[in-house]
Structures are given as structure tokens and as C-alpha cells.
N, C-alpha and C. Protein backbone atom coordinates (compact mmCIF):
# COMPACT_ATOMS: atom_id res chain seq x y z
N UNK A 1 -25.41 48.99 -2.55
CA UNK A 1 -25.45 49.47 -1.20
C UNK A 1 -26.83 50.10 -0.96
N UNK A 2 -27.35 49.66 0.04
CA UNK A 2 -29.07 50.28 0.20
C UNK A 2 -28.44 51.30 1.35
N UNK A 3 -29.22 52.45 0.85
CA UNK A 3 -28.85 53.77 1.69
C UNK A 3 -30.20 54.51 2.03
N UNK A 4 -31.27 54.03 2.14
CA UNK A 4 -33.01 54.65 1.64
C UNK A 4 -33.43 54.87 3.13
N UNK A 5 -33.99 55.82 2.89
CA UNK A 5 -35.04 56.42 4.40
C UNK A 5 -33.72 56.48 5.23
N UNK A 6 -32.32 57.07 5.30
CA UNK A 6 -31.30 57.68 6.07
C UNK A 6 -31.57 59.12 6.43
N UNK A 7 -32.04 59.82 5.95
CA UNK A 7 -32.23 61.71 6.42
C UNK A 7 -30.68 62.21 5.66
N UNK A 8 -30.25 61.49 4.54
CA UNK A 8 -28.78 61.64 3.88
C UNK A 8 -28.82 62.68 3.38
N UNK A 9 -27.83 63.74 3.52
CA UNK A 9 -27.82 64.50 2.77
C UNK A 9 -27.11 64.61 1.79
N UNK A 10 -27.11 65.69 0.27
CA UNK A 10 -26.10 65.70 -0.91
C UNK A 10 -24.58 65.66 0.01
N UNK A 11 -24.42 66.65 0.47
CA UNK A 11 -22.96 66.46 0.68
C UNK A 11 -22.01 65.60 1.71
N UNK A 12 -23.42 64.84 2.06
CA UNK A 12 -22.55 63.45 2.87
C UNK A 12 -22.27 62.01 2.14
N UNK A 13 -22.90 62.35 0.73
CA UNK A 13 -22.61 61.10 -0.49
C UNK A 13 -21.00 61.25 -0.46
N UNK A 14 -20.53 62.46 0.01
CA UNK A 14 -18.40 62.32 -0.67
C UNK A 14 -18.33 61.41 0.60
N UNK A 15 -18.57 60.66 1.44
CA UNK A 15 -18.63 59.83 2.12
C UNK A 15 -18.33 58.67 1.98
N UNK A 16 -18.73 58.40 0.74
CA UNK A 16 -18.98 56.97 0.10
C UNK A 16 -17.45 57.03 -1.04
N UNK A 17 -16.92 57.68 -1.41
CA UNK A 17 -15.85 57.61 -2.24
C UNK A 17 -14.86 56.70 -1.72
N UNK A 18 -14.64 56.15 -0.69
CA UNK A 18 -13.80 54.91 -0.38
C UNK A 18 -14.80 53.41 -1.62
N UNK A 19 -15.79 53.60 -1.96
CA UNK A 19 -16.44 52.43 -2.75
C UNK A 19 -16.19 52.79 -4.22
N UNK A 20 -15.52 53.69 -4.41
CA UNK A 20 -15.58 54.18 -6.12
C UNK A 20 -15.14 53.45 -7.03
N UNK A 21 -14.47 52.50 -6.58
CA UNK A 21 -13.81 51.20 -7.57
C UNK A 21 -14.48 50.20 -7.67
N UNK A 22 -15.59 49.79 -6.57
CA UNK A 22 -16.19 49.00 -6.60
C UNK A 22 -17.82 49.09 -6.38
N UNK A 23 -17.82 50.26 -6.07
CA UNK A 23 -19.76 50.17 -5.98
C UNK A 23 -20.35 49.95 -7.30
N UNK A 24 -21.68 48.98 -7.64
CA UNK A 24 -22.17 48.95 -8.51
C UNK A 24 -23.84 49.27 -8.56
N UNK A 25 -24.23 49.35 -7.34
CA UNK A 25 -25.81 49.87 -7.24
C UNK A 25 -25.65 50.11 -5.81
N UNK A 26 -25.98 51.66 -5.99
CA UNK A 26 -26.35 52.34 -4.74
C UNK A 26 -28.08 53.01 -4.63
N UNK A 27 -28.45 52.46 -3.81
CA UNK A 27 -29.72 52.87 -3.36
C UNK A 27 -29.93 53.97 -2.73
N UNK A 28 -30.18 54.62 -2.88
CA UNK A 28 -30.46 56.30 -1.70
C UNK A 28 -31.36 57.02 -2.25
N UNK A 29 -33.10 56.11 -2.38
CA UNK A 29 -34.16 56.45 -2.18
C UNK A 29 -34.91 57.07 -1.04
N UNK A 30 -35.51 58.19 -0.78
CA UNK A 30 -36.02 58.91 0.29
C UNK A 30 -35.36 59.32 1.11
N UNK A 31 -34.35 60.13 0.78
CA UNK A 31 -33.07 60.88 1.67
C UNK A 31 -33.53 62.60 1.55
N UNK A 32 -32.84 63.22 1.49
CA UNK A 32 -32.45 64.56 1.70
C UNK A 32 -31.52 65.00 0.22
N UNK A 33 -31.60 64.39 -0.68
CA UNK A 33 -30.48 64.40 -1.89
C UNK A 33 -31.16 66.08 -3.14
N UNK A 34 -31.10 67.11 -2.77
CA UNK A 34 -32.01 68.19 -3.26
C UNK A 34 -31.54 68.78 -4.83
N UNK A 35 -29.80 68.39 -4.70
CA UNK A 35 -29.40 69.47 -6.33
C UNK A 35 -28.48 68.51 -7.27
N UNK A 36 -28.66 68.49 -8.41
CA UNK A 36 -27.76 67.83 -9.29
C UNK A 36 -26.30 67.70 -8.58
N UNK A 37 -25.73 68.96 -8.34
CA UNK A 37 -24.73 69.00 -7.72
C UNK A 37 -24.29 68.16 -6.74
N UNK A 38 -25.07 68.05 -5.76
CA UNK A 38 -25.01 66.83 -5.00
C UNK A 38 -24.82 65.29 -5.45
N UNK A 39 -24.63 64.64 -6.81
CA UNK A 39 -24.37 64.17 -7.32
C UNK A 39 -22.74 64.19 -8.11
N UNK A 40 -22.20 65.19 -7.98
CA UNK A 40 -20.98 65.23 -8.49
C UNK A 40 -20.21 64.49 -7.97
N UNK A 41 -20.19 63.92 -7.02
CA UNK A 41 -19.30 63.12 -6.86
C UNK A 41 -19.08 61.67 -6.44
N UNK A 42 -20.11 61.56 -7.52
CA UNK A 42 -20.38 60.28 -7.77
C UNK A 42 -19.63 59.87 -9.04
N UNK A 43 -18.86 61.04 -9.91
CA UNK A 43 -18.56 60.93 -11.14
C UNK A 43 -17.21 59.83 -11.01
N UNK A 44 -16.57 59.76 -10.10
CA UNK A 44 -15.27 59.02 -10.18
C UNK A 44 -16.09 57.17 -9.62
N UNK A 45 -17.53 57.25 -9.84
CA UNK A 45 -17.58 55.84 -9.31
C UNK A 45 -17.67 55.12 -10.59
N UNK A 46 -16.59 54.41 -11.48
CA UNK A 46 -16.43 53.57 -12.68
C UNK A 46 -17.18 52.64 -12.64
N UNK A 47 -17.54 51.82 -11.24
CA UNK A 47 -18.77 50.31 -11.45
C UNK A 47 -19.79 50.92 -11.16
N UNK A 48 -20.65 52.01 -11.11
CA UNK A 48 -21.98 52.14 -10.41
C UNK A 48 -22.26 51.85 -12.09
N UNK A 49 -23.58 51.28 -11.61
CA UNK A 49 -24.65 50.99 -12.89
C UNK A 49 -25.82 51.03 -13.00
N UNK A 50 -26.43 50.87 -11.33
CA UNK A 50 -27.38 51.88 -10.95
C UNK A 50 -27.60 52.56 -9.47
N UNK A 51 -28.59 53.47 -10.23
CA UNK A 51 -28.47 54.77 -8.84
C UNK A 51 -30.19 54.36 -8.83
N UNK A 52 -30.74 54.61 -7.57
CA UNK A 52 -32.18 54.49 -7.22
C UNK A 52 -32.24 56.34 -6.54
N UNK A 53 -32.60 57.08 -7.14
CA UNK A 53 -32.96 57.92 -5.91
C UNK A 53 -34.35 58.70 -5.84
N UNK A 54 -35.30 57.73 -6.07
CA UNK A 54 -36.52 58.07 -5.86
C UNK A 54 -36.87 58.84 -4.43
N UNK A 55 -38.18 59.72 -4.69
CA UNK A 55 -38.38 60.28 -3.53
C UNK A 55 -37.28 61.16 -2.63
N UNK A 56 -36.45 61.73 -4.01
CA UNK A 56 -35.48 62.96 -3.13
C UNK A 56 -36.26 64.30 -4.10
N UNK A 57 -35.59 65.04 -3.24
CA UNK A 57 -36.10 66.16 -4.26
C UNK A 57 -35.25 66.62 -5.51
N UNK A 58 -34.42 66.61 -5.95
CA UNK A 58 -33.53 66.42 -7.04
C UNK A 58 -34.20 65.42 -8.11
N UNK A 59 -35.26 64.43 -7.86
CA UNK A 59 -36.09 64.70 -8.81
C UNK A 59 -37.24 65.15 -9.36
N UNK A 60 -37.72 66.32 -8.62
CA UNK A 60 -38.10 67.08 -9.10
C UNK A 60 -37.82 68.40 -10.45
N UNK A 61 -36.35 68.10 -10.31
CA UNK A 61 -35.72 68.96 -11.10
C UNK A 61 -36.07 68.71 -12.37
N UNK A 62 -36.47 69.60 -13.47
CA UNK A 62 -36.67 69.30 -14.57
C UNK A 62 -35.85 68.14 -15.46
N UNK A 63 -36.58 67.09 -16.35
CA UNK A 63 -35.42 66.45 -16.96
C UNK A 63 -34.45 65.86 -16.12
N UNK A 64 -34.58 66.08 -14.94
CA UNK A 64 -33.46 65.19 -14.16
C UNK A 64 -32.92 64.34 -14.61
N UNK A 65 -33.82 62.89 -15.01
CA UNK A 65 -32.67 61.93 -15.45
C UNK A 65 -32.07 61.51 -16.21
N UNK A 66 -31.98 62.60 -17.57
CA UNK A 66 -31.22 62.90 -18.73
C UNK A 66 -29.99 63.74 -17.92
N UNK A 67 -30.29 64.54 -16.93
CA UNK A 67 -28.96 65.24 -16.83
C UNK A 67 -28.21 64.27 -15.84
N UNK A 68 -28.94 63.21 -14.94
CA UNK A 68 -27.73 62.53 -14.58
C UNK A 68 -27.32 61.60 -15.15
N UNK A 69 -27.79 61.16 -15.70
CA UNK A 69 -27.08 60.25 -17.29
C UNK A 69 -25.76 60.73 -18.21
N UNK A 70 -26.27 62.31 -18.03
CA UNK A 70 -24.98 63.22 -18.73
C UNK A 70 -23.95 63.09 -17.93
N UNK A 71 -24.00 63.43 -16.85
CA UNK A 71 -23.09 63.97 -15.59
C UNK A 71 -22.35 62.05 -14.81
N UNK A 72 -22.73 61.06 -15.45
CA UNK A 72 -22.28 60.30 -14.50
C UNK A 72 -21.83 59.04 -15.84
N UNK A 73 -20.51 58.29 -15.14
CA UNK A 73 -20.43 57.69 -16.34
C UNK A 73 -21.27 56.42 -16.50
């Protein structure tokens, strides 16, 4: 699902949980996506395999993409 350059914010991703059985690459490069947290609930998506989220600020966060590697299955 390409979601990039939306103005998306973290807590409008629980939005997307109707796709959790079936999303397998979600795009949501250059959004509004700022805290790990904002990622939580992505944890119940079993097919995602990849996430793009370049150009949010959440990666700025140290180590970021070791901790969403941790946090997501």
C-alpha cells in the first residue's frame, strides 16, 4: 500500500488495521510518523514484510531500525 507524502500521522496508522491479515508492504515515506510508539500497531500485521518510512521523523530516533525490527513481527 503506498501511503508517502499524506501529512499521516502516528495515530491515524490504527486506521489501517482492517489490512492486518493481508498487508504485505506498506509505504508511508514522508508523513508525520514521529515516535516508535506510533508503530505499535502495526504489531498484529502477520503479512507485512516491508515498511518504507523514510523521511519521518521516527527515524531520527536513535537505532531506530533495530528497535522496529524488535517491536514488529
Amino acid at each position: 500500500m503506498e501511503l508517502s507524502d499524506n501529512i499521516i500521522k502516528g495515530e491515524e496508522l490504527a486506521k489501517l488495521e482492517v489490512y492486518k491479515d493481508s498487508l504485505a508492504i506498506l509505504k508511508i515515506s514522508n508523513n508525520r510518523i514521529t515516535n516508535l510508539s506510533d508503530l505499535d500497531c502495526l504489531k498484529s500485521f502477520t503479512k507485512l514484510v516491508k515498511l518504507d518510512l523514510e523521511s519521518n521523523d521516527v527515524c531520527k530516533v536513535p537505532d531506530y531500525r533495530n528497535k522496529v525490527l524488535e517491536a514488529l513481527p
